[in-house]
Protein backbone atom coordinates (compact mmCIF):
# COMPACT_ATOMS: atom_id res chain seq x y z
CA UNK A 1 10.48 -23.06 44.33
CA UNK A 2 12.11 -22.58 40.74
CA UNK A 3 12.56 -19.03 39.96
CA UNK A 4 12.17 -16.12 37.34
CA UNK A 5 15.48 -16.28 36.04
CA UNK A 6 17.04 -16.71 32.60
CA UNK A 7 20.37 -18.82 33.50
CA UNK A 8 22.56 -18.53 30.43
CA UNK A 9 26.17 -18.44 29.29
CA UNK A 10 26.75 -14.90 28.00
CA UNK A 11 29.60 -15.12 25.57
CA UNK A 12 31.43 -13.30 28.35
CA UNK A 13 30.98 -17.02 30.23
CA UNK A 14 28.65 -15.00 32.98
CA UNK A 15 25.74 -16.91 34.15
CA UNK A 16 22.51 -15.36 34.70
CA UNK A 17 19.34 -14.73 35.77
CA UNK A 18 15.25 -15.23 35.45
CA UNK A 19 11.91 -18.70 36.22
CA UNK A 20 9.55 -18.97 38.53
CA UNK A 21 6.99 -20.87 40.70
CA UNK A 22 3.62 -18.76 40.55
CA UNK A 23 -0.48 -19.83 38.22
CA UNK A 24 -4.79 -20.67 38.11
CA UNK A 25 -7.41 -23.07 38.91
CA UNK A 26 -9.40 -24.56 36.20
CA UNK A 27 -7.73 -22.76 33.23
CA UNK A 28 -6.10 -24.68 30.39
CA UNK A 29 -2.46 -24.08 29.74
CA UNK A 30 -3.81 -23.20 25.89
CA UNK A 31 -5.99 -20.18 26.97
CA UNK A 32 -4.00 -17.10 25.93
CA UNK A 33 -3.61 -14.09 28.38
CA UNK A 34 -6.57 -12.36 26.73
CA UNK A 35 -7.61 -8.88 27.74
CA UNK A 36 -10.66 -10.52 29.35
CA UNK A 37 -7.56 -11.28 32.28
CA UNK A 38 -6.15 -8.32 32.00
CA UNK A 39 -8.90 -5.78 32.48
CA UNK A 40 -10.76 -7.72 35.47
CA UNK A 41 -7.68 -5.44 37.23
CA UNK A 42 -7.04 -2.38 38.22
CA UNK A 43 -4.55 -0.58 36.32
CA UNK A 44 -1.12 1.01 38.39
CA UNK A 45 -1.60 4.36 39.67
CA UNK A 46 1.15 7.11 38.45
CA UNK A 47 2.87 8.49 41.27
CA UNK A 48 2.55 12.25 41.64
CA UNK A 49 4.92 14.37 39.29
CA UNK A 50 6.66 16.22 42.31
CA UNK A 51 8.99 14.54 44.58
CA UNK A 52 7.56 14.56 48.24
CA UNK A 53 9.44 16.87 50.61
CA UNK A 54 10.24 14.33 52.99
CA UNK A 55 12.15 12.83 50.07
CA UNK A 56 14.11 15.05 49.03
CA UNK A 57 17.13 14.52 50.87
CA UNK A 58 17.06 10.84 48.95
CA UNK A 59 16.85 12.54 45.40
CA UNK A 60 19.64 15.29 46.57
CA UNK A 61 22.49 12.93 47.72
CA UNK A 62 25.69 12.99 46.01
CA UNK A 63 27.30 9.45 45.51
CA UNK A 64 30.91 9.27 46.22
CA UNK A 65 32.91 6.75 43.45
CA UNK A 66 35.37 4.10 44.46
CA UNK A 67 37.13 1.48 42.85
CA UNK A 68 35.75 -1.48 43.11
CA UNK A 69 38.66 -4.35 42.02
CA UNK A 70 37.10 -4.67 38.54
CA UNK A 71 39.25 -2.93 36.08
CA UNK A 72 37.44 -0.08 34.24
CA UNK A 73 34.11 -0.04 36.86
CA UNK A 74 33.35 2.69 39.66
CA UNK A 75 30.82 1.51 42.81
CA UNK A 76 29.04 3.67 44.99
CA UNK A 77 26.27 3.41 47.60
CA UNK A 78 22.97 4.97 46.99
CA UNK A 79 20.75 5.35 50.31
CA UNK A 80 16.85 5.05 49.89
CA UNK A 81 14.54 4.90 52.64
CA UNK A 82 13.42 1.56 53.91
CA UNK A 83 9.59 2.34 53.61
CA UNK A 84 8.31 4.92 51.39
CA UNK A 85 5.55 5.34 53.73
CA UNK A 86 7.40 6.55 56.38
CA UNK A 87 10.61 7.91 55.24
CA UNK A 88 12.11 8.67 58.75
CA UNK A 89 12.00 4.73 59.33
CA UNK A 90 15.29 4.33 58.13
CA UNK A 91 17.55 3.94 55.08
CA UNK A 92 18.79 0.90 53.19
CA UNK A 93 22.06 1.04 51.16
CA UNK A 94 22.18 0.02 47.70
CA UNK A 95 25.05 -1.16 45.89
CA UNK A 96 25.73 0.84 42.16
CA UNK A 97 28.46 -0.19 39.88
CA UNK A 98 29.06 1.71 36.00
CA UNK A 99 31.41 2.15 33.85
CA UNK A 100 31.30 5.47 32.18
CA UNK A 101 30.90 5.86 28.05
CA UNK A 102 33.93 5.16 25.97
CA UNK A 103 33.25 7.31 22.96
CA UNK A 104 33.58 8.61 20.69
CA UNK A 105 30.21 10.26 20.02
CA UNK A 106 28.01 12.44 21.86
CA UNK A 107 27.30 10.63 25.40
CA UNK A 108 23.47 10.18 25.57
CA UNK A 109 23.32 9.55 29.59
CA UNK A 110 23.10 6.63 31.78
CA UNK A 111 21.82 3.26 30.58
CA UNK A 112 20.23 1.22 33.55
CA UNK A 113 19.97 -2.37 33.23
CA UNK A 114 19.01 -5.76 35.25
CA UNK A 115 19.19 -9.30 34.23
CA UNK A 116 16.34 -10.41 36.03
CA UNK A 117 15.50 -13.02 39.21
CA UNK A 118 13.89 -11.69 41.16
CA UNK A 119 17.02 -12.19 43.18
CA UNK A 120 19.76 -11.96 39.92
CA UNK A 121 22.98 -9.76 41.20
CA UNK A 122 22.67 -6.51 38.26
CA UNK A 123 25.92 -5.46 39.88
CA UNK A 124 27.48 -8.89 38.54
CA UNK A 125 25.86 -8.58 35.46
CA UNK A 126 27.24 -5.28 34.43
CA UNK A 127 30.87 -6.25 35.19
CA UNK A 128 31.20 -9.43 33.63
CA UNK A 129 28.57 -9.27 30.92
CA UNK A 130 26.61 -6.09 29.91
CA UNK A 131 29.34 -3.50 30.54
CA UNK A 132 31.92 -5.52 28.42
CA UNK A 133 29.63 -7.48 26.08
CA UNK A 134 27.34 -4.92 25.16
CA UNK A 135 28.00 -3.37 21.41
CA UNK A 136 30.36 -1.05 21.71
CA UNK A 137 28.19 1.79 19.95
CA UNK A 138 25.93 1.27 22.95
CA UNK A 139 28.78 1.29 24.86
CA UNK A 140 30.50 4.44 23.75
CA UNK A 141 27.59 6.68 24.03
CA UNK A 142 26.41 5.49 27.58
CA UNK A 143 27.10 5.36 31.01
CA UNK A 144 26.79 1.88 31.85
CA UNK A 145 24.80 1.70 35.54
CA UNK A 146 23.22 -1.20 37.42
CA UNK A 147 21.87 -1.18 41.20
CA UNK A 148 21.28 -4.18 42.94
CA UNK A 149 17.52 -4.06 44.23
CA UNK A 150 17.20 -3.94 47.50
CA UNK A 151 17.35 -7.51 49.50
CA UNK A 152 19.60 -8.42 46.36
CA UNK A 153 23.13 -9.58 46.42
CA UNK A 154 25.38 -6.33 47.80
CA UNK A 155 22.29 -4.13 48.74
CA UNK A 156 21.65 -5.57 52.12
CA UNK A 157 20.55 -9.22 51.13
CA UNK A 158 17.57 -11.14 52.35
CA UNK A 159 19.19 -14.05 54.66
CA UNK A 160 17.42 -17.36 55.12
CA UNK A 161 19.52 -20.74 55.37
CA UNK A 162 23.27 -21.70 55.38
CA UNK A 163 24.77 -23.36 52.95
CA UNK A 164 24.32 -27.08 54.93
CA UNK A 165 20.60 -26.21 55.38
CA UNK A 166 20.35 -25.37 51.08
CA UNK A 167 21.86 -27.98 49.91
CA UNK A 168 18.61 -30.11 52.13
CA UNK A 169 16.69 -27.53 50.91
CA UNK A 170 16.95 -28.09 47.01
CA UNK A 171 17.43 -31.86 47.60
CA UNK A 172 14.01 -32.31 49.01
CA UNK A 173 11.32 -34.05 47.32
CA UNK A 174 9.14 -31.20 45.10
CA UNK A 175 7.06 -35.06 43.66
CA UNK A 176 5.62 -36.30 47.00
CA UNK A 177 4.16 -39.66 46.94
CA UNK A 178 2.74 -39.88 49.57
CA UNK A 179 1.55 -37.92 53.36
CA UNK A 180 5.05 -38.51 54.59
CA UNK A 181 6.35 -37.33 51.87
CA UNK A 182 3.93 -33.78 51.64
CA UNK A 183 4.87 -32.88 55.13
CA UNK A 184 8.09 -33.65 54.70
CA UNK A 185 8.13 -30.70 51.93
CA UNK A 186 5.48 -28.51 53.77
CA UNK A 187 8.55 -28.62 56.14
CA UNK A 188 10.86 -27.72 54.44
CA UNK A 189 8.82 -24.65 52.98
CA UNK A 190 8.30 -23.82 56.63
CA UNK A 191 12.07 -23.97 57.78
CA UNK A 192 12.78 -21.79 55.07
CA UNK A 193 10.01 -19.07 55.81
CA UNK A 194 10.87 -19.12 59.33
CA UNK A 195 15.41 -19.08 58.39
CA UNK A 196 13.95 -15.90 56.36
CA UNK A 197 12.29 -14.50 59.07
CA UNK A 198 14.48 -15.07 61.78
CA UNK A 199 17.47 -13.57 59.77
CA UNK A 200 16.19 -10.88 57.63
CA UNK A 201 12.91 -9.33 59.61
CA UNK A 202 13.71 -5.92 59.26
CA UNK A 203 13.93 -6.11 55.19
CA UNK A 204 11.11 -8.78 54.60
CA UNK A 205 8.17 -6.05 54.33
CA UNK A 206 10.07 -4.05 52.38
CA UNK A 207 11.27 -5.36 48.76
CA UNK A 208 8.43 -5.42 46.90
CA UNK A 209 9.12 -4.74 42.91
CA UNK A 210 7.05 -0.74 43.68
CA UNK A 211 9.85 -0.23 45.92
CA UNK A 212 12.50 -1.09 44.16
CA UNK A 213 11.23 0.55 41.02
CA UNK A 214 10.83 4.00 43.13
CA UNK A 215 14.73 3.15 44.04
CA UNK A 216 15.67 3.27 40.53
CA UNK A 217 14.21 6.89 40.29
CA UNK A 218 16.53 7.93 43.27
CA UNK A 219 18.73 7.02 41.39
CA UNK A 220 18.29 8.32 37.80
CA UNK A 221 17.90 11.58 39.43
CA UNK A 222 21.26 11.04 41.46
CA UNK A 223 23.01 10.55 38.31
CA UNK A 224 21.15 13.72 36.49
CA UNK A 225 19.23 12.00 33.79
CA UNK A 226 16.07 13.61 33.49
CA UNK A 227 14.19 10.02 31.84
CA UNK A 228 15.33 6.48 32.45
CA UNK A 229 17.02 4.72 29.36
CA UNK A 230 16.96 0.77 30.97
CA UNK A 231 17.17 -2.53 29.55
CA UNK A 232 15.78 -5.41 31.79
CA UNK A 233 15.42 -8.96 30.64
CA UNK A 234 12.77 -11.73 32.30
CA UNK A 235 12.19 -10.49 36.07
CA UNK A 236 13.60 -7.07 34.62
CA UNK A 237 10.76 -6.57 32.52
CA UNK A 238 8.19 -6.31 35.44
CA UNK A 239 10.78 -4.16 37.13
CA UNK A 240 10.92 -1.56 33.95
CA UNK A 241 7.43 -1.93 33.69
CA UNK A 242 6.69 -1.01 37.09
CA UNK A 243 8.62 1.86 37.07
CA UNK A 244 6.93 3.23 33.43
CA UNK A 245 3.84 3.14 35.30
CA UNK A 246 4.46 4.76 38.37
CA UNK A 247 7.07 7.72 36.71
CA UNK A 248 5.10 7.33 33.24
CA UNK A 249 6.60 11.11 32.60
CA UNK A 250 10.41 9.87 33.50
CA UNK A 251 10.56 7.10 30.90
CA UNK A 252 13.43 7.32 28.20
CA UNK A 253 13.95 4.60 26.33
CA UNK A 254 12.94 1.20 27.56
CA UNK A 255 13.57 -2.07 26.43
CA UNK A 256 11.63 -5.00 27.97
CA UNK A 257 13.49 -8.53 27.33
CA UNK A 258 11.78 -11.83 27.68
CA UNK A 259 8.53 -9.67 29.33
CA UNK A 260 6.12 -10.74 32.38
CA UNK A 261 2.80 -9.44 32.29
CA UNK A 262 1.74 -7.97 35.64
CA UNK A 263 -2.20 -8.83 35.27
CA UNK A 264 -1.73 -12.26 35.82
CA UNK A 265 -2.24 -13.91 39.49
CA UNK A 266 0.12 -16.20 40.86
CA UNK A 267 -1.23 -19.39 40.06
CA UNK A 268 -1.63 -18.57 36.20
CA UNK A 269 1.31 -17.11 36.25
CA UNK A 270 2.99 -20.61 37.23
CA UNK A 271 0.79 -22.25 34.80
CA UNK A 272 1.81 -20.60 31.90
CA UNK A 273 5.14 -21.36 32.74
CA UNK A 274 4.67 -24.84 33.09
CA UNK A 275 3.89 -24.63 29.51
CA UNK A 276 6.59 -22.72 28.47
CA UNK A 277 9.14 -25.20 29.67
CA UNK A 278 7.05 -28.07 27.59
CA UNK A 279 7.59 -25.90 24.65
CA UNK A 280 11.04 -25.49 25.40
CA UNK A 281 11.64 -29.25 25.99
CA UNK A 282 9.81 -30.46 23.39
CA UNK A 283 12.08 -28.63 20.98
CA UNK A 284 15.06 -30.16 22.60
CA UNK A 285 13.67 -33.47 22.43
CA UNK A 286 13.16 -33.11 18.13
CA UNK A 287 16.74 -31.69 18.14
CA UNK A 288 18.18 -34.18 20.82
CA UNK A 289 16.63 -37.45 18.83
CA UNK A 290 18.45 -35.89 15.77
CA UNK A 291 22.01 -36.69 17.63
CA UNK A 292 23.96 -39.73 17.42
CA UNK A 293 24.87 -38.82 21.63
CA UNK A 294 20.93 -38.76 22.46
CA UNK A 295 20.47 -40.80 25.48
CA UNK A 296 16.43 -40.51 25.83
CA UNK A 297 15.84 -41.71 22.02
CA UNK A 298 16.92 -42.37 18.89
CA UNK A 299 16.13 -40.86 15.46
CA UNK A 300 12.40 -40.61 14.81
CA UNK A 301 11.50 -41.13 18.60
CA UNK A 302 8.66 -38.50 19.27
CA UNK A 303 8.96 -35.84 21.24
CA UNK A 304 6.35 -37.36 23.87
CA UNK A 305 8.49 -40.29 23.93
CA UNK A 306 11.62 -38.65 24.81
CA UNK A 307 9.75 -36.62 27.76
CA UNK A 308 8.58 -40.22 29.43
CA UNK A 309 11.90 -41.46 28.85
CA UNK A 310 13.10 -38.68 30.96
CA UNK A 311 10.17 -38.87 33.15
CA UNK A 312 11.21 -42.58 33.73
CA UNK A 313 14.70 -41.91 34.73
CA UNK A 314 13.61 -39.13 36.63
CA UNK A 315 11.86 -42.14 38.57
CA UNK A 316 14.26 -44.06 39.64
CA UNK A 317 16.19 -41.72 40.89
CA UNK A 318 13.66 -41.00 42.99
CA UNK A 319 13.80 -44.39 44.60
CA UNK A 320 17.96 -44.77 43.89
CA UNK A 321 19.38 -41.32 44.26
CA UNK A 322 23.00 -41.78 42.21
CA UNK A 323 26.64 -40.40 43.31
CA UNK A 324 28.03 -37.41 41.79
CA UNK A 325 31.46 -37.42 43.34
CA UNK A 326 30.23 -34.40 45.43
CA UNK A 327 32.85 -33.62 48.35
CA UNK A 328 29.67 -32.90 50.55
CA UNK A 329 28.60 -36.32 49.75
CA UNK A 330 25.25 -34.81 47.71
CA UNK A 331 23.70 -37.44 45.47
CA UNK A 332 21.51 -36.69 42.23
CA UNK A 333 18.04 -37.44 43.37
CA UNK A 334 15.01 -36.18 41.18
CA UNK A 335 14.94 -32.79 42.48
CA UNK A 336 18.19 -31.88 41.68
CA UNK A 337 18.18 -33.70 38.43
CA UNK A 338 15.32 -31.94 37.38
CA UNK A 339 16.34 -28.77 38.43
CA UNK A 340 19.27 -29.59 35.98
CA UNK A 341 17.61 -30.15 33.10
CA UNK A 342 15.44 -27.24 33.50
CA UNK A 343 18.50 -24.92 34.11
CA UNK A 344 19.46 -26.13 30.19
CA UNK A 345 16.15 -24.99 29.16
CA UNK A 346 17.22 -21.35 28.92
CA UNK A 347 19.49 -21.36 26.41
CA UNK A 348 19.81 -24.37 23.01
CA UNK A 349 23.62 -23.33 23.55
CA UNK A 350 23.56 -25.34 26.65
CA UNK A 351 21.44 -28.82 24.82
CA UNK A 352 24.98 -30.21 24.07
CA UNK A 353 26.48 -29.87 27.69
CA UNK A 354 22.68 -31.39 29.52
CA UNK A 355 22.82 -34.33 26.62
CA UNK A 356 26.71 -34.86 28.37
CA UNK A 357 25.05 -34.50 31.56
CA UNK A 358 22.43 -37.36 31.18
CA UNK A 359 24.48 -39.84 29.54
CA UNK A 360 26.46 -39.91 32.06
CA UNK A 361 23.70 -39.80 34.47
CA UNK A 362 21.66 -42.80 32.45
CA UNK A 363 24.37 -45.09 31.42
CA UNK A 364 27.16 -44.33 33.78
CA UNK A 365 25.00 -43.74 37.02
CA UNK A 366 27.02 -40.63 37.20
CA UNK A 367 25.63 -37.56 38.30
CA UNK A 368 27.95 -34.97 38.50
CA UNK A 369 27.03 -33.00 34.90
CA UNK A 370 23.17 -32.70 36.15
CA UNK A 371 24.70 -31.56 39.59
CA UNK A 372 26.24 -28.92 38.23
CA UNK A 373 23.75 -27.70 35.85
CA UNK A 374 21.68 -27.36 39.50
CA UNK A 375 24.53 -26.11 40.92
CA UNK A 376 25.17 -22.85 38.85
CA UNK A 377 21.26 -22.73 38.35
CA UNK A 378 20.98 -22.38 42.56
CA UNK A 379 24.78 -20.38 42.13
CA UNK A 380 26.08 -22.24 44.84
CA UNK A 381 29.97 -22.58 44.51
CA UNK A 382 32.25 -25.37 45.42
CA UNK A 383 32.66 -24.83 48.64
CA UNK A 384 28.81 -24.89 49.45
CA UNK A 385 28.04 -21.53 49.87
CA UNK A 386 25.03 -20.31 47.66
CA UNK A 387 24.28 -16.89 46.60
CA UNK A 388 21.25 -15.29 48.23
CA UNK A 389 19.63 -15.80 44.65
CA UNK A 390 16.85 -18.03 46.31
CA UNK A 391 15.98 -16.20 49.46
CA UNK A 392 15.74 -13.13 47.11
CA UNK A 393 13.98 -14.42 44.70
CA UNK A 394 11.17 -16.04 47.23
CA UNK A 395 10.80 -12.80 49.16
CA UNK A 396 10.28 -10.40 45.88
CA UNK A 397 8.08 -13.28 44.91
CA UNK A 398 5.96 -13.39 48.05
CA UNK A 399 5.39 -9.75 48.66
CA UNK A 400 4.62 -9.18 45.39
CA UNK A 401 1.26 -11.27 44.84
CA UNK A 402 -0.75 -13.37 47.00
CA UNK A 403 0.39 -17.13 47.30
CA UNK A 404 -0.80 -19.44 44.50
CA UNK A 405 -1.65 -22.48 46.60
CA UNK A 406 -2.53 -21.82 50.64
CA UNK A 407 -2.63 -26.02 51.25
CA UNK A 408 -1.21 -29.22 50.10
CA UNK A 409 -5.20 -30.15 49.12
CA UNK A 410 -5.26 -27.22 46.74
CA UNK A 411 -2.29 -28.22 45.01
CA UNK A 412 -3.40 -31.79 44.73
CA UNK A 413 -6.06 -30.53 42.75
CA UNK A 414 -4.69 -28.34 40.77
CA UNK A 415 -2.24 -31.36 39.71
CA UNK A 416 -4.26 -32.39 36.84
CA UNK A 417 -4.00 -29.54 34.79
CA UNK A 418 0.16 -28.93 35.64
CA UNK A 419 0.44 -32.35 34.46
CA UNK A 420 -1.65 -31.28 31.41
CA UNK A 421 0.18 -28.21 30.72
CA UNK A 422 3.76 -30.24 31.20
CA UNK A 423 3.43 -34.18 31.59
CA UNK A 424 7.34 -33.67 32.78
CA UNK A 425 7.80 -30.83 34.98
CA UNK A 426 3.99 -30.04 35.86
CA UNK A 427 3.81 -32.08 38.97
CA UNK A 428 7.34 -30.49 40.21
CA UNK A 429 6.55 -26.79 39.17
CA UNK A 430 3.14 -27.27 41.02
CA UNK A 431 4.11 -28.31 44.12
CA UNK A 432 6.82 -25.74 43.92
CA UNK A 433 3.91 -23.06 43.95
CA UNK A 434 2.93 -24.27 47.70
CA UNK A 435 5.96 -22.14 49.02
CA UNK A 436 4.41 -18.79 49.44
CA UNK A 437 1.97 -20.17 51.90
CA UNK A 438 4.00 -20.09 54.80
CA UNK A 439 6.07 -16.59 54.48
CA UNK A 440 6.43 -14.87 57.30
CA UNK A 441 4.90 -11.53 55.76
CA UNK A 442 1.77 -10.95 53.79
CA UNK A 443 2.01 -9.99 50.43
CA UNK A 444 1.51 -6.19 49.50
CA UNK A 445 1.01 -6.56 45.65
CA UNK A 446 -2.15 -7.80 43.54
CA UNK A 447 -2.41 -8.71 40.09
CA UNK A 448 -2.86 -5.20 37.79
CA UNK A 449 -2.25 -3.71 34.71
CA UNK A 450 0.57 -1.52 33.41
CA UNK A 451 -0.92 1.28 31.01
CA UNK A 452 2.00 4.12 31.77
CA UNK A 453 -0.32 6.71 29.88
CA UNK A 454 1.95 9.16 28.98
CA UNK A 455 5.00 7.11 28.35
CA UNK A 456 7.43 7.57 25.38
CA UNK A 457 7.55 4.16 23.05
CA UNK A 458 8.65 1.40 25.31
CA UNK A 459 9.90 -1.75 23.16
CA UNK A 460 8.34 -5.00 24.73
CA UNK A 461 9.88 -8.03 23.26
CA UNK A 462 8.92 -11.93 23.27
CA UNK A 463 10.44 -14.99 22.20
CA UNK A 464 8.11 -17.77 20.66
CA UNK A 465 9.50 -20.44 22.16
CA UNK A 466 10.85 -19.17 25.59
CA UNK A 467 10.40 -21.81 28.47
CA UNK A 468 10.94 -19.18 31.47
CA UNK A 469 8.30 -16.07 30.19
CA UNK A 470 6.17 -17.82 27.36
CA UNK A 471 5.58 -15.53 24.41
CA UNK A 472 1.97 -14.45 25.26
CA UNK A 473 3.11 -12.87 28.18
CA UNK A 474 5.01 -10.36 25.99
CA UNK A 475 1.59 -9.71 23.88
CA UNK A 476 -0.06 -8.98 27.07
CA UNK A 477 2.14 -6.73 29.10
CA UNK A 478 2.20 -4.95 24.81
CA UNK A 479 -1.47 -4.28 24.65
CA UNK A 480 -1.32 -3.23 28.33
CA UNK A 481 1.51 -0.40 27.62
CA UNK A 482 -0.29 2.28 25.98
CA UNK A 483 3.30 3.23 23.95
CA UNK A 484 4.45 -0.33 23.39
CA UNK A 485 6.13 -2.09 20.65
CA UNK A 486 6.17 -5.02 20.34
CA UNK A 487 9.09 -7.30 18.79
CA UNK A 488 9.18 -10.50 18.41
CA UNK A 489 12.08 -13.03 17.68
CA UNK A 490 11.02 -16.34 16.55
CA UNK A 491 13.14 -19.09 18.18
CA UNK A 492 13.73 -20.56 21.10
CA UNK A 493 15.49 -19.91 24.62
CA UNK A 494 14.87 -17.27 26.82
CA UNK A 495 15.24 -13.54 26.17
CA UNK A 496 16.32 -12.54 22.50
CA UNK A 497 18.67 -9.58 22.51
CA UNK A 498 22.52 -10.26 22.78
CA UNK A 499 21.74 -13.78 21.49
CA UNK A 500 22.74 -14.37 17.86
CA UNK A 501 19.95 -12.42 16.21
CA UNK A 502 21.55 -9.63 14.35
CA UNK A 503 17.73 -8.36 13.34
CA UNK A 504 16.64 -7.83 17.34
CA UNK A 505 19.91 -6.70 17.80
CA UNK A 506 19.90 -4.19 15.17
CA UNK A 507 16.15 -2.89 16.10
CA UNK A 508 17.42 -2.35 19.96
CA UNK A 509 20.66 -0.62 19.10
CA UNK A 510 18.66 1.87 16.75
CA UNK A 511 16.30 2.63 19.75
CA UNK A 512 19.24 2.97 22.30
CA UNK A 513 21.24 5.33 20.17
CA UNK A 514 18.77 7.16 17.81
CA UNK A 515 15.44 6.93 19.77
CA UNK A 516 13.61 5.36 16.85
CA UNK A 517 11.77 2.28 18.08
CA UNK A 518 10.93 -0.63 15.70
CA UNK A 519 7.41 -0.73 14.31
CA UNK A 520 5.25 -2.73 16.65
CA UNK A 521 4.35 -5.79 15.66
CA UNK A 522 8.14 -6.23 13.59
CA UNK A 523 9.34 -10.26 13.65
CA UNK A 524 12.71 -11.22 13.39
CA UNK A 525 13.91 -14.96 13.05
């Protein structure tokens, strides 16, 4: 399964999160998110304004600071009950790292953010990234705070496989060619349901995106901010959003990075995707044939050229896998090369290092660049132990909407129109969409609208060319949010603020520190 996650090089060298494997039968990877899909749902229901009494204890808790071996940076634990439902179930203990405002200037309150996933570590991104690369007005006027969602990294994570078991895992086959081949991946999708259930039952039914959103209020309260000021990027988005329409009446100021839109089921979802990585290849292909170091063409090789000259090497190493020089003896086989390439679709910064990375692989038979590219997409470090990214990522995912394919025949299908929508990752990303079906745990979520009536201006912002949440998704989730702006930044790669543009940066910062949002519909380039 490839996940929601926007891997990229911060300039403080962190990598992180936000893709996914979700989508739609019989709709054409052209058809825009229209409001025709998004008012065939219900909207989300606004939680009640008063905290229940049987929560209370949750929103009175003190948390006690520690050091936590990053210079400048307090931790703390923040209890929430397992199950909202039934509060005396238990607790689960979330991990909370900040780093309080520098000044000078009047400190406006905490600042929550989360890099995305589902399944991306917000703890790690605050330390290495957002709570040192941040602008330092932001930074000197906030409270920088980020909580691990439940399941996630420190705050009790989901557990599926070992690190011998992944590495099978991400080398299977995601292009079967044949019935061997399909069971052979319907297998693997089972081992790793069952690896997640076996190891992690008590926490399965219980990290759904509601829940973790709810969590976040616990928290904001716990830290005495009477609204939420929060920045979430990719995944993060559908997290903010969540919580704007359950605690429409608690929003601050909200900034929604690389956005999701939550009226789409899981199979468009994945469709849309699919697309959104052709966009973003296709616009490495015009810049990579424009390179003397382009190994899939040469200058004035089309675009659809270059993608079935990577298709074709994608081929043959699915019949001759090639060494890497990997200590666990791992060769590059298609999956992993492909999940390579599509880990450089995040960010153009990284189109230099993945035309290294297949050089090597087409000319040298050498595939230790596209190995790593998987490698830090997966996080799994070099002594084979991955973070629980993936198993976090699959159990948001599958509690959160119903599975987009229930059998291999449905997929099969459905093939036609992946292939459409991407003629070199379709196939891939649609079999990918088959893992759902086997989860231990039925999903709790549907499809539905976010409206937060009520809300103060929440800024919703889309890139044009983003490969991991394509544009219209932002335009969506904007006409859905009765406060929204919308801003747009024309370019490529995933996300938009923190990357180069000083206009999106400039039209955040104002927001953050003076509360003035940017007129909705502003475009930045």
């Amino acid at each position: 399964m490839y996940i929601r996650r926007s891997l990229r090089r911060s300039r403080a060298g962190v990598t992180l999160l936000s893709l996914a494997a979700l989508l739609v039968s019989g709709c054409s990877a052209a058809e825009s998110t229209s409001s025709a899909g998004s008012t065939a749902v219900a909207a989300l229901v606004a939680l009640p304004r008063a905290t229940p009494s049987a929560l209370a204890p949750y929103y009175g808790q003190k948390l006690s600071w520690r050091g936590c071996g990053v210079p400048g940076f307090e931790c703390a634990t923040l209890k929430a009950p397992l199950d909202y439902a039934d509060p005396g179930a238990g607790d689960v203990r979330l991990a909370v790292a900040r780093k309080k405002a520098t000044g000078p200037g009047k400190r406006l309150g905490s600042l929550l953010v989360n890099p995305g996933g589902p399944g991306g570590s917000a703890v790690g991104y605050l330390q290495q990234y957002a709570g040192i690369g941040y602008p330092a007005g932001v930074r000197a006027r906030y409270d920088m705070v980020a909580v691990d969602p439940r399941g996630v990294a420190r705050s009790e994570p989901v557990e599926c496989l070992d690190g011998r078991a992944m590495d099978t895992y991400t080398q299977t086959d995601t292009t079967p060619d044949d019935r061997r081949e399909t069971d052979e991946l319907v297998d693997a999708y089972k081992g790793f349901a069952e690896g997640c259930g076996a190891h992690s039952a008590r926490l399965l039914r219980h990290v759904s995106t509601v829940e973790a959103a709810r969590d976040m209020d616990i928290l904001r309260a716990v830290l005495g901010d009477k609204k939420l000021t929060y920045v979430g990027a990719s995944y993060g988005t559908f997290l903010g959003a969540t919580y704007a329409g359950l605690f429409p009446n608690r929003v601050g100021r909200l900034v929604l990075d690389g956005a999701m839109d939550p009226s789409l089921p899981a199979r468009r979802l994945n469709l849309d995707q699919t697309a959104g990585f052709e966009t973003a290849f296709q616009s490495f292909a015009k810049d990579c044939v424009t390179r003397p170091d382009c190994p899939l063409g040469g200058k004035g090789t089309a675009p659809t050229k270059v993608g079935e000259n990577l298709k074709a090497f994608f081929r043959t190493l699915d019949a001759r896998p090639i060494p890497t020089g990997d200590r666990d003896g791992r060769k590059l086989g298609e999956s992993l090369a492909t999940t390579g390439v599509i880990a450089a679709m995040y960010d153009e910064s990284t189109w230099e290092q993945l035309r290294e990375a297949l050089t090597s692989a087409i000319k040298d038979k050498d595939g230790a660049g596209l190995l790593a590219l998987s490698d830090s997409y997966y996080e799994r470090d070099a002594d084979g132990r991955y973070a629980n990214l993936m198993a976090a990522n699959a159990a948001v995912n599958c509690l959160d909407l119903p599975t987009a394919f229930s059998t291999p025949g449905q997929v099969e299908k459905a093939l036609p129109s992946f292939r459409k929508a991407s003629p070199v990752f379709g196939e891939g990303l649609a079999w990918a969409s088959l893992n759902c079906a086997y989860w231990p745990v039925r999903p709790t979520g549907e499809p539905h609208r976010i409206e937060a009536k009520g809300a103060a201006p929440i800024v919703v912002v889309g890139t044009t060319r983003d490969p991991a949440t394509p544009y219209r998704w932002a335009r969506s989730l904007a006409r859905q949010l009765t406060s929204a702006r919308l801003l747009t930044y024309e370019g490529d790669g995933h996300t938009a603020y923190g990357r180069g543009s000083a206009c999106i940066d400039a039209a955040i910062d104002t927001y953050l520190l003076h509360g003035t949002p940017p007129a909705d519909g502003k475009r930045c380039k």
